[in-house]
PDB file of N, CA and C in Angstrom:
ATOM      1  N   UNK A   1      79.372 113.566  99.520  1.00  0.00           N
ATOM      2  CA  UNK A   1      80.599 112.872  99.194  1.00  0.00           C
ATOM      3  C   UNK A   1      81.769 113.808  99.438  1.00  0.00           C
ATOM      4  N   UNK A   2      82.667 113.096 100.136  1.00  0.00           N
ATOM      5  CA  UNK A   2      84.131 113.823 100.417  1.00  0.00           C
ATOM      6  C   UNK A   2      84.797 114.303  99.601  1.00  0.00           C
ATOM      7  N   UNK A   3      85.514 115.323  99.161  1.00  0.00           N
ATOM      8  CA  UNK A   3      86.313 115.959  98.387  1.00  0.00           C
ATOM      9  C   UNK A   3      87.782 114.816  98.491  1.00  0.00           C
ATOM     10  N   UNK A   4      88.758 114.519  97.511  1.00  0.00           N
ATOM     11  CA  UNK A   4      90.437 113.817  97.672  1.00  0.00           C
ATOM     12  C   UNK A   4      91.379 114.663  98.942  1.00  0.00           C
ATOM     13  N   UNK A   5      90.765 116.175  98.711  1.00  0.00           N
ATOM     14  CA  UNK A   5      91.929 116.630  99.473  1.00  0.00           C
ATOM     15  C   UNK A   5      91.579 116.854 101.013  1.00  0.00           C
ATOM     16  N   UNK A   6      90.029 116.834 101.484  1.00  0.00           N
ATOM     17  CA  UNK A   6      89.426 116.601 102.168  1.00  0.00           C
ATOM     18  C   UNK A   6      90.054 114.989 103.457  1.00  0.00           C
ATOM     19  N   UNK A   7      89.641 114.135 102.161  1.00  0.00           N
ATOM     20  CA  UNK A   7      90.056 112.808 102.411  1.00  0.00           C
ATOM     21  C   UNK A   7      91.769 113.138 102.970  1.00  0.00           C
ATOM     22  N   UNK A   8      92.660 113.269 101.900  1.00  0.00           N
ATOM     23  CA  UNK A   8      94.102 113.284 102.707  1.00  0.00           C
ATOM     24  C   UNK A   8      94.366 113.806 103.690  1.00  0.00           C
ATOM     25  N   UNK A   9      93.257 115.104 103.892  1.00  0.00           N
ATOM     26  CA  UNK A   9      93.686 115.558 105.185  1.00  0.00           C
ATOM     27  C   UNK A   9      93.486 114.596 106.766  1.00  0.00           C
ATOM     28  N   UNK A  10      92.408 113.863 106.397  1.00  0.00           N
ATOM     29  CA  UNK A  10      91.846 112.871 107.362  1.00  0.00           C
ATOM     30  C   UNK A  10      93.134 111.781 107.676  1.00  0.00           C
ATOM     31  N   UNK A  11      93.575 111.896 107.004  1.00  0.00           N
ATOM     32  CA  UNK A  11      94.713 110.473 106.932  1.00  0.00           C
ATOM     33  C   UNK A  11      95.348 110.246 108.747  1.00  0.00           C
ATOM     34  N   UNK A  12      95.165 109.611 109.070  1.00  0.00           N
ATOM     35  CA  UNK A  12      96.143 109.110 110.239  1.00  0.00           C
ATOM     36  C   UNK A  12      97.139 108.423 110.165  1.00  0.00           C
ATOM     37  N   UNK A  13      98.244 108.551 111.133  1.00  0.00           N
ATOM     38  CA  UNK A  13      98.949 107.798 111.465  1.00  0.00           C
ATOM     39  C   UNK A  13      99.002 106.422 111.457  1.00  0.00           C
ATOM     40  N   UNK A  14      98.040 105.786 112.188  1.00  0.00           N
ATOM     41  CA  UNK A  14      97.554 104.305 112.120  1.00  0.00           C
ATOM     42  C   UNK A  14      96.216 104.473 111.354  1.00  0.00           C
ATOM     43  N   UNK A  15      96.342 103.198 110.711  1.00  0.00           N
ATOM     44  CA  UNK A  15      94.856 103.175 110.294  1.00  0.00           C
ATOM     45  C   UNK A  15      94.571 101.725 109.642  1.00  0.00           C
ATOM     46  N   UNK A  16      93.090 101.674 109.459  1.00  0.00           N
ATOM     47  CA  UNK A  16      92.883 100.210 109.459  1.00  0.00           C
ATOM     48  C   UNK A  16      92.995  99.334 107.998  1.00  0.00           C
ATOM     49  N   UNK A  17      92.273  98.578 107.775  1.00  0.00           N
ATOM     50  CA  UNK A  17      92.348  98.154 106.526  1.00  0.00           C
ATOM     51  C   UNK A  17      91.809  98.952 105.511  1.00  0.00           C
ATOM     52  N   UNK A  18      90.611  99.373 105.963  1.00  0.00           N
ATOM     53  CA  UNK A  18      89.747 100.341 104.513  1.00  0.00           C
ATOM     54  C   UNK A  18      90.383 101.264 103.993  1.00  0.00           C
ATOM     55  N   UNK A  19      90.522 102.214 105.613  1.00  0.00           N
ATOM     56  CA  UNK A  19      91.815 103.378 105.442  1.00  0.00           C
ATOM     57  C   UNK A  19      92.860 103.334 104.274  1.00  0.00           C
ATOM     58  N   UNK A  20      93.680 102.377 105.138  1.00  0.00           N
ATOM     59  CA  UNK A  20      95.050 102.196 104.290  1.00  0.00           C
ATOM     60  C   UNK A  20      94.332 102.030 102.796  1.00  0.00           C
ATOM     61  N   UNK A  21      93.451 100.914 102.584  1.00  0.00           N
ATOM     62  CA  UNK A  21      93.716 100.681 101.093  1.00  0.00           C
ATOM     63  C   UNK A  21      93.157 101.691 100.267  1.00  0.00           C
ATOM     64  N   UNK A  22      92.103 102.882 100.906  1.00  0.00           N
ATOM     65  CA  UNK A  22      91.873 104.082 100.107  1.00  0.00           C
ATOM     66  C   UNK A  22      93.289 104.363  99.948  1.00  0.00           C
ATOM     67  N   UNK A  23      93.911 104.717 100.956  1.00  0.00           N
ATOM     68  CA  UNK A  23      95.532 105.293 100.659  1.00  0.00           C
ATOM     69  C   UNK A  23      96.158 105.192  99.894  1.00  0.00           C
ATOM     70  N   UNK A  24      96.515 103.381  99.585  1.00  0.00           N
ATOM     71  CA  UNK A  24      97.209 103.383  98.769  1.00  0.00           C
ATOM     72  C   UNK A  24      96.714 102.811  97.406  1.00  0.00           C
ATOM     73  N   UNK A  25      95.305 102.844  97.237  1.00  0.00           N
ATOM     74  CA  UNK A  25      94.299 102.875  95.729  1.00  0.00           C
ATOM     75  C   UNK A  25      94.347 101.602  95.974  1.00  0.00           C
ATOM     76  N   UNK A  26      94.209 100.054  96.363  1.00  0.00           N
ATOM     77  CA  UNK A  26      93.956  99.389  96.025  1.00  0.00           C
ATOM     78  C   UNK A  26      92.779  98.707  97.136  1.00  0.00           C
ATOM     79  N   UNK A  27      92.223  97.462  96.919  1.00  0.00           N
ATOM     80  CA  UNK A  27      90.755  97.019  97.244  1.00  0.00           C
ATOM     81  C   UNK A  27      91.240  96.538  98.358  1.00  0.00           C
ATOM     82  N   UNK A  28      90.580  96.403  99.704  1.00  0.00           N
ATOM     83  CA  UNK A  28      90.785  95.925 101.102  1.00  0.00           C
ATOM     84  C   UNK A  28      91.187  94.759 100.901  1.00  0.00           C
ATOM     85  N   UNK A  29      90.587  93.713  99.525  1.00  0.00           N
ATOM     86  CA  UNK A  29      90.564  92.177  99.923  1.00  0.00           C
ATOM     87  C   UNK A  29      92.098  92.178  99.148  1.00  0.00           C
ATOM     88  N   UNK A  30      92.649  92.742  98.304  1.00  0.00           N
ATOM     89  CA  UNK A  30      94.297  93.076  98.055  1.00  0.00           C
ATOM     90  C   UNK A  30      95.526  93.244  99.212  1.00  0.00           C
ATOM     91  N   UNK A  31      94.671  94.355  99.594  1.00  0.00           N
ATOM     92  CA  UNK A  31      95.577  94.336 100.622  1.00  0.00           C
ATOM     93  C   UNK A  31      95.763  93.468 102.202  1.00  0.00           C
ATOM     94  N   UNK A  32      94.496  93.087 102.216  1.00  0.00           N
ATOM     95  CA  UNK A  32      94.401  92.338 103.419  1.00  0.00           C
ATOM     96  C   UNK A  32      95.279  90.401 103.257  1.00  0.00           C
ATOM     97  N   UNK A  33      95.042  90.651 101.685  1.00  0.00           N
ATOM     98  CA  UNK A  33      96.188  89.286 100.938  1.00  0.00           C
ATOM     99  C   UNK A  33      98.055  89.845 101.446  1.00  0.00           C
ATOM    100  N   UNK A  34      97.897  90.971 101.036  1.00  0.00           N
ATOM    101  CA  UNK A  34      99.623  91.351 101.276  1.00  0.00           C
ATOM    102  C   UNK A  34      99.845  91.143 102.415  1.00  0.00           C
ATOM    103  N   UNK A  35      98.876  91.738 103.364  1.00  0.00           N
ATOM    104  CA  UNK A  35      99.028  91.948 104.414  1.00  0.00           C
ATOM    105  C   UNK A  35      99.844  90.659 105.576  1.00  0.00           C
ATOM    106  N   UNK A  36      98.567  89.187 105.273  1.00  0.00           N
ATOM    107  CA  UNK A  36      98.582  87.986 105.539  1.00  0.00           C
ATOM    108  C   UNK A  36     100.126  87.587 105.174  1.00  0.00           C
ATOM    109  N   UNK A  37     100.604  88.149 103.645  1.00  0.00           N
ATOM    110  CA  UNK A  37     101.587  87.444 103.079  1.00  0.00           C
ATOM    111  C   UNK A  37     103.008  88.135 103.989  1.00  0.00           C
ATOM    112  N   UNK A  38     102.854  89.057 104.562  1.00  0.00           N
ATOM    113  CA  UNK A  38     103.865  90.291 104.921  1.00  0.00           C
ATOM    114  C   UNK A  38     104.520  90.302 103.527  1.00  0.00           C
ATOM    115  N   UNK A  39     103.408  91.031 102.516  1.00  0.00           N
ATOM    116  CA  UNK A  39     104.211  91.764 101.902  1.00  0.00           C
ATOM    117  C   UNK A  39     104.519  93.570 101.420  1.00  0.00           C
ATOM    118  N   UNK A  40     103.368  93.538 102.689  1.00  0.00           N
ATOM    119  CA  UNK A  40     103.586  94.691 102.672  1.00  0.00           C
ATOM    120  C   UNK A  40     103.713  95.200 104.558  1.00  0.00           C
ATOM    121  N   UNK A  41     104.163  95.855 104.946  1.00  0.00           N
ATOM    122  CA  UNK A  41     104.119  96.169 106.152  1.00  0.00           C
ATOM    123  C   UNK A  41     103.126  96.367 107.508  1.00  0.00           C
ATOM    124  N   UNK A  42     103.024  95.630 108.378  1.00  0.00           N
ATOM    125  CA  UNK A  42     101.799  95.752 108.615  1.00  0.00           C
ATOM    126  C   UNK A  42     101.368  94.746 109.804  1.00  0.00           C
ATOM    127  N   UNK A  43     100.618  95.713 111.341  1.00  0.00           N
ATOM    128  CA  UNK A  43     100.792  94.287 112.564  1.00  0.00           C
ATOM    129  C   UNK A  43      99.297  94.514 112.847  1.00  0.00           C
ATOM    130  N   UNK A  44      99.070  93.487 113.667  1.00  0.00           N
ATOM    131  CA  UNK A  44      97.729  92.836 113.674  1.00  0.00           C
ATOM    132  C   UNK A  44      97.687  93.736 115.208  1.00  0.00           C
ATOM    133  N   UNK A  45      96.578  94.263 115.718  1.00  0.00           N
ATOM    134  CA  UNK A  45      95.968  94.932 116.980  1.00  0.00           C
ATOM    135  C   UNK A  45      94.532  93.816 117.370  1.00  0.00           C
ATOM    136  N   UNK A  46      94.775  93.026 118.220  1.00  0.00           N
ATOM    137  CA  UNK A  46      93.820  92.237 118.224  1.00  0.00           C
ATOM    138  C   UNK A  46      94.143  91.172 117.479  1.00  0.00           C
ATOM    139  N   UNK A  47      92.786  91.200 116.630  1.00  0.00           N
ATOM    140  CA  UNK A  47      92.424  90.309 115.402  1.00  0.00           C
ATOM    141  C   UNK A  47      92.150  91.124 114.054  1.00  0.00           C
ATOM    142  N   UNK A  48      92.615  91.976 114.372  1.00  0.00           N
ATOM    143  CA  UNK A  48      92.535  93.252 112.898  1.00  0.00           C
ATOM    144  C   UNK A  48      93.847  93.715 112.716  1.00  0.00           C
ATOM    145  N   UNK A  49      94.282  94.307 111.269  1.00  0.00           N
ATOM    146  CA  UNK A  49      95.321  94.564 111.177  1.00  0.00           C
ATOM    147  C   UNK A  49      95.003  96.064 110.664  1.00  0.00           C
ATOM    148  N   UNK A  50      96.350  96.222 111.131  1.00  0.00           N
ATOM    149  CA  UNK A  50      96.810  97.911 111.318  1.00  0.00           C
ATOM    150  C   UNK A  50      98.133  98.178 110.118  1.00  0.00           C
ATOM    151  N   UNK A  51      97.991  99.546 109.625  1.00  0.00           N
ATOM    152  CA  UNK A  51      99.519  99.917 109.442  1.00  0.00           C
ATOM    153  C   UNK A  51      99.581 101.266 109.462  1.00  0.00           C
ATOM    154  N   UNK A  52     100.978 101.554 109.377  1.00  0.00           N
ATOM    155  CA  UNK A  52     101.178 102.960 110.160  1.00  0.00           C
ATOM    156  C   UNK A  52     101.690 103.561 108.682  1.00  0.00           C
ATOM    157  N   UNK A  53     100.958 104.818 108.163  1.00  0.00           N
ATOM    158  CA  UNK A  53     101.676 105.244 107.094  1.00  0.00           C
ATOM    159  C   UNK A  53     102.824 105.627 106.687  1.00  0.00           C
ATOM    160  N   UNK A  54     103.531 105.913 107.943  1.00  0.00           N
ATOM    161  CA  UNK A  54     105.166 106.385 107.463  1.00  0.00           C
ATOM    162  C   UNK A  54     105.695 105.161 106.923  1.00  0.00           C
ATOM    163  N   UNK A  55     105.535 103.880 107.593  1.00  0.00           N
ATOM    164  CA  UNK A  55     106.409 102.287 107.066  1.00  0.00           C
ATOM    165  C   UNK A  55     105.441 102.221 105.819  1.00  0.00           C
ATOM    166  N   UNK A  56     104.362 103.136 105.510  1.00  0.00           N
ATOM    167  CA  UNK A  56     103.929 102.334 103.950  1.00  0.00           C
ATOM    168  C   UNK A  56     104.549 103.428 103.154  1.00  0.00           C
ATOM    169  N   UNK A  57     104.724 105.042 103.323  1.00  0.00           N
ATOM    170  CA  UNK A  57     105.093 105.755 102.801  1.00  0.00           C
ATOM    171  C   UNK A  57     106.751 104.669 102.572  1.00  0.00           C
ATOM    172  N   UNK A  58     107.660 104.801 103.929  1.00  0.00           N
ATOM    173  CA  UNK A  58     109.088 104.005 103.337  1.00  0.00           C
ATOM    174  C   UNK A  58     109.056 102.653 102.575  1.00  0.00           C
ATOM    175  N   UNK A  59     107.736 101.893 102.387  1.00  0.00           N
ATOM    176  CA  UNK A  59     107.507 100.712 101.775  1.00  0.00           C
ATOM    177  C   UNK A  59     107.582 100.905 100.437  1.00  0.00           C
ATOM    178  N   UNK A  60     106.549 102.205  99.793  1.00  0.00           N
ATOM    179  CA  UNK A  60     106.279 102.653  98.751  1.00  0.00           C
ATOM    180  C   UNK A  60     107.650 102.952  98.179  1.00  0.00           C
ATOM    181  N   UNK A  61     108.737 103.787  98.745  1.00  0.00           N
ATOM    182  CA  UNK A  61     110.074 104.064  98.281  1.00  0.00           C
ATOM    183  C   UNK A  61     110.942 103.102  97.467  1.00  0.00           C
ATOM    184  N   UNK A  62     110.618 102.117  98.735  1.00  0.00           N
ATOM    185  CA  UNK A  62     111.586 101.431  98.190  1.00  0.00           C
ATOM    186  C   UNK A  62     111.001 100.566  97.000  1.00  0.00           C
ATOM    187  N   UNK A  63     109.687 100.024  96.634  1.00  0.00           N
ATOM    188  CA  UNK A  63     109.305  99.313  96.116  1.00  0.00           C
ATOM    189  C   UNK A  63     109.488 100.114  94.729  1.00  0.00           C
ATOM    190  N   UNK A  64     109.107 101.270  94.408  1.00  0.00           N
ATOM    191  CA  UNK A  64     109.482 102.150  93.259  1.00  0.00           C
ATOM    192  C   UNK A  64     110.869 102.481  92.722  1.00  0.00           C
ATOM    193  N   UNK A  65     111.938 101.844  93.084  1.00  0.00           N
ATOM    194  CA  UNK A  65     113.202 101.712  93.117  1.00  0.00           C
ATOM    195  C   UNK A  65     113.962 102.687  93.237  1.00  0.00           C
ATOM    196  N   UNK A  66     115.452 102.876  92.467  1.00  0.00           N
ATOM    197  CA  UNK A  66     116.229 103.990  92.729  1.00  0.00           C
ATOM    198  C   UNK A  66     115.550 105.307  92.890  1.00  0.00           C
ATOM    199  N   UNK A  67     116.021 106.260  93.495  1.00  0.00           N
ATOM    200  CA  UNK A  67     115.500 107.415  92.870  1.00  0.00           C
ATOM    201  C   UNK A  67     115.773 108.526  92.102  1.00  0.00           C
ATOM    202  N   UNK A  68     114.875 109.513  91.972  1.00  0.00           N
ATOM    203  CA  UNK A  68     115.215 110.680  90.554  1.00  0.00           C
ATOM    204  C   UNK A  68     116.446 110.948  90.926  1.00  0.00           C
ATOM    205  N   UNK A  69     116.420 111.623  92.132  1.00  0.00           N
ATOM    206  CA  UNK A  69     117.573 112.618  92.774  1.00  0.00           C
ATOM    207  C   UNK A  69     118.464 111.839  93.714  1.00  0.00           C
ATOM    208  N   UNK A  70     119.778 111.136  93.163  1.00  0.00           N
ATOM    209  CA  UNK A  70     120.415 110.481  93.932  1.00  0.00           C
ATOM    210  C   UNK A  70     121.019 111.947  95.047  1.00  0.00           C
ATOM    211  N   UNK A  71     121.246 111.015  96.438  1.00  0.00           N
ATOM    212  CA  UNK A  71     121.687 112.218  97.720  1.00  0.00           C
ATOM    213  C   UNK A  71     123.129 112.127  97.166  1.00  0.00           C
ATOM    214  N   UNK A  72     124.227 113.227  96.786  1.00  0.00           N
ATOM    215  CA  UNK A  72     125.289 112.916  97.154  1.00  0.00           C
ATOM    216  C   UNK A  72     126.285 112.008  98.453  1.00  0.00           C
ATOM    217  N   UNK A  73     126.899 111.529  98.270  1.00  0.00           N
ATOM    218  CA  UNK A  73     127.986 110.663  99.465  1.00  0.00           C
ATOM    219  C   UNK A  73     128.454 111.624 100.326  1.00  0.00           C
ATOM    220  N   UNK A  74     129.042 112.867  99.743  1.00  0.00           N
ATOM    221  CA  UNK A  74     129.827 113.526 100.622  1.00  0.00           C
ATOM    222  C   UNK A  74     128.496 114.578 101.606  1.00  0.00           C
ATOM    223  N   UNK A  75     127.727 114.611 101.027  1.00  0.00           N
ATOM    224  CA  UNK A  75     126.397 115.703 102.076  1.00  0.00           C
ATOM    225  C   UNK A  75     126.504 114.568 103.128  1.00  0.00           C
ATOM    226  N   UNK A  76     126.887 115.412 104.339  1.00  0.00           N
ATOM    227  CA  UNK A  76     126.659 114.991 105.653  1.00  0.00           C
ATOM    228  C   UNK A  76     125.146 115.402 106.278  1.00  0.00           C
ATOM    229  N   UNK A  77     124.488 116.701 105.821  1.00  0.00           N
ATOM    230  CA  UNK A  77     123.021 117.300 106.169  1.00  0.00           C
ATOM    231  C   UNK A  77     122.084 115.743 106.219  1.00  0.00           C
ATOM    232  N   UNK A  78     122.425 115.057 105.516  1.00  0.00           N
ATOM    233  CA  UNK A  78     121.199 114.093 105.283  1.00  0.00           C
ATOM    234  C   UNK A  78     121.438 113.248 106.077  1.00  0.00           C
ATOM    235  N   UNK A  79     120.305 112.434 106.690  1.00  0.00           N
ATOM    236  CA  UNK A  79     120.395 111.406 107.623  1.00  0.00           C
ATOM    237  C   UNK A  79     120.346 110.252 106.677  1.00  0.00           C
ATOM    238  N   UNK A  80     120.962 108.955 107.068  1.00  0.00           N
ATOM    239  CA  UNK A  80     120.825 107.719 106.189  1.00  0.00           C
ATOM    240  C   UNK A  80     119.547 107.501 106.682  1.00  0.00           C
ATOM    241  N   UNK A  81     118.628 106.830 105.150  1.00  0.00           N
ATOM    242  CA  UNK A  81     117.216 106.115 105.742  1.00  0.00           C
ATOM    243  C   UNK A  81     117.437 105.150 106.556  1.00  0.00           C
ATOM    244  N   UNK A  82     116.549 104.211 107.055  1.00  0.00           N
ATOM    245  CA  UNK A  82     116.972 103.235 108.566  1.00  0.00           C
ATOM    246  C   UNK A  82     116.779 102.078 107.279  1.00  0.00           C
ATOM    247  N   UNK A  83     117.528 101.067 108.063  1.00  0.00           N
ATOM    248  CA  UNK A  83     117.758 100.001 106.843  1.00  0.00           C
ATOM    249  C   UNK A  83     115.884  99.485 107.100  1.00  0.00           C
ATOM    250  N   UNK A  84     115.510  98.531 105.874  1.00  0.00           N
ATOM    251  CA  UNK A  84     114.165  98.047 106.394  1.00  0.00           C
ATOM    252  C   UNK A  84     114.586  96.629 106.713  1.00  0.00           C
ATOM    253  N   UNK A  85     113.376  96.318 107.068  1.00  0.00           N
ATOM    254  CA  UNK A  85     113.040  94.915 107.765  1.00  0.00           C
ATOM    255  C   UNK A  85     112.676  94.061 107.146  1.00  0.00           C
ATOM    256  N   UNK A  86     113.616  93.103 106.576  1.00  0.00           N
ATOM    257  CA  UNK A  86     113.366  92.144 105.482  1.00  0.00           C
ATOM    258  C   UNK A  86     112.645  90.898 105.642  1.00  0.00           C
ATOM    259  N   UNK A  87     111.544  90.536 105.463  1.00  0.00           N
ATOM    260  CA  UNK A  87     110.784  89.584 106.070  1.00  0.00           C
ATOM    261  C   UNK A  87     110.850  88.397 104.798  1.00  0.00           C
ATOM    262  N   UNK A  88     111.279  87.566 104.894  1.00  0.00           N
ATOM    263  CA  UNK A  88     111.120  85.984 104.220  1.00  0.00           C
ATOM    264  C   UNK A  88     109.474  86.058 103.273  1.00  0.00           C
ATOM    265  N   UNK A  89     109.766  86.327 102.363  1.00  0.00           N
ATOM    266  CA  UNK A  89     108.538  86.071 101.464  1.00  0.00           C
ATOM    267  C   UNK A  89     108.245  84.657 101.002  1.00  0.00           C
ATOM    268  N   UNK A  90     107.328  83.847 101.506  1.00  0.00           N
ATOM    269  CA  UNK A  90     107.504  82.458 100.674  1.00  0.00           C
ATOM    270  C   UNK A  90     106.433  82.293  99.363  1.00  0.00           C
ATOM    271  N   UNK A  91     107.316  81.492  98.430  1.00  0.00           N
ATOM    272  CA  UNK A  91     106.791  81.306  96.798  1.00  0.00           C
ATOM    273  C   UNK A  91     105.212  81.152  97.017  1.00  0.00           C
ATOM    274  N   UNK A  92     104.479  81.443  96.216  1.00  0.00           N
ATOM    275  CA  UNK A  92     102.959  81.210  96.360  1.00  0.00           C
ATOM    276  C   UNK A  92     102.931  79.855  95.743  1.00  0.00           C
ATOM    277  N   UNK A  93     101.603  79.388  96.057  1.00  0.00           N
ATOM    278  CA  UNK A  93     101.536  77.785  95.994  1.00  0.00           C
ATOM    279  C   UNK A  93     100.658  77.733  95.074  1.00  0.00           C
ATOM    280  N   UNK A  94     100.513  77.059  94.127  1.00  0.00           N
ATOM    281  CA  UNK A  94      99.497  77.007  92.996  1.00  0.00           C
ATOM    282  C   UNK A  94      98.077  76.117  93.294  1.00  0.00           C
ATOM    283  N   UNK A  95      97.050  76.069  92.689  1.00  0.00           N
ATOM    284  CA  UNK A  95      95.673  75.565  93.384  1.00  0.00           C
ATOM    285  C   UNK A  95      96.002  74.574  92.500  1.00  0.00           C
ATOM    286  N   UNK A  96      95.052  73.476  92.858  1.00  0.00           N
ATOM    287  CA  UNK A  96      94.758  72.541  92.085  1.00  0.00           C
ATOM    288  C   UNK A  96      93.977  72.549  91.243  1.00  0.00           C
ATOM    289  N   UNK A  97      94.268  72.190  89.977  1.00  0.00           N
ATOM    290  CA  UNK A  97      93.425  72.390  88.934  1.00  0.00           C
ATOM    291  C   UNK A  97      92.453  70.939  88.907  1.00  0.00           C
ATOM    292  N   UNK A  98      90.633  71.149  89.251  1.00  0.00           N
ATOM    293  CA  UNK A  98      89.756  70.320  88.662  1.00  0.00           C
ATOM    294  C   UNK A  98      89.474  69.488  87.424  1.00  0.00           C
ATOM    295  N   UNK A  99      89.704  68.452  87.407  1.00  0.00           N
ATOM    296  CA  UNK A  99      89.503  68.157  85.665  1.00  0.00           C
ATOM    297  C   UNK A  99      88.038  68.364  85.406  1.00  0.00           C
ATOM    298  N   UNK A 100      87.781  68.729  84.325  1.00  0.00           N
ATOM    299  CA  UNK A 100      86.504  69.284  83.719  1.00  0.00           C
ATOM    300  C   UNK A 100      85.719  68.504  82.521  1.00  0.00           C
ATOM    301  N   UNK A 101      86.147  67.437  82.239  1.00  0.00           N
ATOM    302  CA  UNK A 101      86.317  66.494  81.158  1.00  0.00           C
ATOM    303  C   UNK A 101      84.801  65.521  81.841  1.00  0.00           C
ATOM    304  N   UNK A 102      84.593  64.970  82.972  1.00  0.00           N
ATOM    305  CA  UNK A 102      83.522  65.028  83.694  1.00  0.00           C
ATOM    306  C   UNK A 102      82.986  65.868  84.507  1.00  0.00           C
ATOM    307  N   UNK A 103      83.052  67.008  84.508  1.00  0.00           N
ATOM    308  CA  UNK A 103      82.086  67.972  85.143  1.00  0.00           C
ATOM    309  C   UNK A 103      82.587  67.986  86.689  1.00  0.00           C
ATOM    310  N   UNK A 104      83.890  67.493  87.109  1.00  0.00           N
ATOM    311  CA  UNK A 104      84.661  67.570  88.296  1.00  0.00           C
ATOM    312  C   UNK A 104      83.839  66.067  89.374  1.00  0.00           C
ATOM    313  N   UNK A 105      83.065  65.453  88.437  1.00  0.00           N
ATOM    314  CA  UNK A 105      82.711  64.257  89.567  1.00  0.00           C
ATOM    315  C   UNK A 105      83.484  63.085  88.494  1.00  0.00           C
ATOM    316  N   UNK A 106      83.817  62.376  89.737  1.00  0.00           N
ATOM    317  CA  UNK A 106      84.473  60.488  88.765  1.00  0.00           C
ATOM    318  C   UNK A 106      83.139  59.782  88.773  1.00  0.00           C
ATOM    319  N   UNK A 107      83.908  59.142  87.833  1.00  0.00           N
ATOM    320  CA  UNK A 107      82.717  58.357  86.498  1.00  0.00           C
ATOM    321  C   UNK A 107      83.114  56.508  86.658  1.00  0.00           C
ATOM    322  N   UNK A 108      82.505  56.017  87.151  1.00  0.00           N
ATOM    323  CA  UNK A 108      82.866  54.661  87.265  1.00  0.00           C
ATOM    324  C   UNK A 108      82.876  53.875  86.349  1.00  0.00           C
ATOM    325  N   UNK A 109      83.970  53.285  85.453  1.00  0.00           N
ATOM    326  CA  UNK A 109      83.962  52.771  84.414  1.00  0.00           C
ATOM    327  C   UNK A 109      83.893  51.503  84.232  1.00  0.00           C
ATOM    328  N   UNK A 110      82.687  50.420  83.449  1.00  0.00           N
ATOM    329  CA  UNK A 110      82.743  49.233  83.782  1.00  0.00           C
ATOM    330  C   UNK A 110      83.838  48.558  82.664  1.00  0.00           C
ATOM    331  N   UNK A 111      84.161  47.617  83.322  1.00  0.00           N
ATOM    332  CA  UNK A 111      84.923  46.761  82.486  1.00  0.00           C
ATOM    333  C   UNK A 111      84.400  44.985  82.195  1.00  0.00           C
ATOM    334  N   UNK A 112      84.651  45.152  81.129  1.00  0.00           N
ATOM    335  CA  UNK A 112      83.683  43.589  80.748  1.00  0.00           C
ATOM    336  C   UNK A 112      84.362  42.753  80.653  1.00  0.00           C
TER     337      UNK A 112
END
């Protein structure tokens, strides 16, 4: 079994689904949901999807909000980050709930 720091060193640039979601601790079938949703960054090669760690490293930034160490205005040394790429998130859709009251089959009711 691989050592963590072992593992980070392996890290690539691109990498696939398993990759990434060791990366960023969560389960392939999580991320492969964000992924679908673009909500997290991330393009398809083929029929598989890819992401490149620097856009998850700048994903991660921003998603963790302000930060500790605001940059001063007047430091010119610093480059502005690049604006990101705001992709249309649409509302999730709720499932239909089964009634359970008959065991999810209809019940033909006679009438006399």
């Amino acid at each position: 079994m691989k050592s963590s720091t072992t593992r980070m060193s392996e890290i690539r640039e691109v990498m696939d689904i398993r990759q990434a979601s060791d990366y960023l601790g969560i389960s392939p079938d999580t991320l492969y949901k964000y992924a679908s949703e673009s909500f997290i960054p991330a393009f398809k090669l083929g029929n598989r999807w890819r992401f490149k760690k620097s856009r998850l490293d700048e994903w991660m930034d921003l998603q963790s909000g302000p930060r500790a160490q605001a940059v001063p205005a007047t430091d010119v040394s610093v480059a502005a980050p690049a604006a990101p790429i705001q992709k249309s998130v649409r509302p999730r859709q709720k499932k239909p709930v089964r009634s359970t009251r008959s065991g999810g089959r209809r019940v033909a009711l006679k009438i006399s």
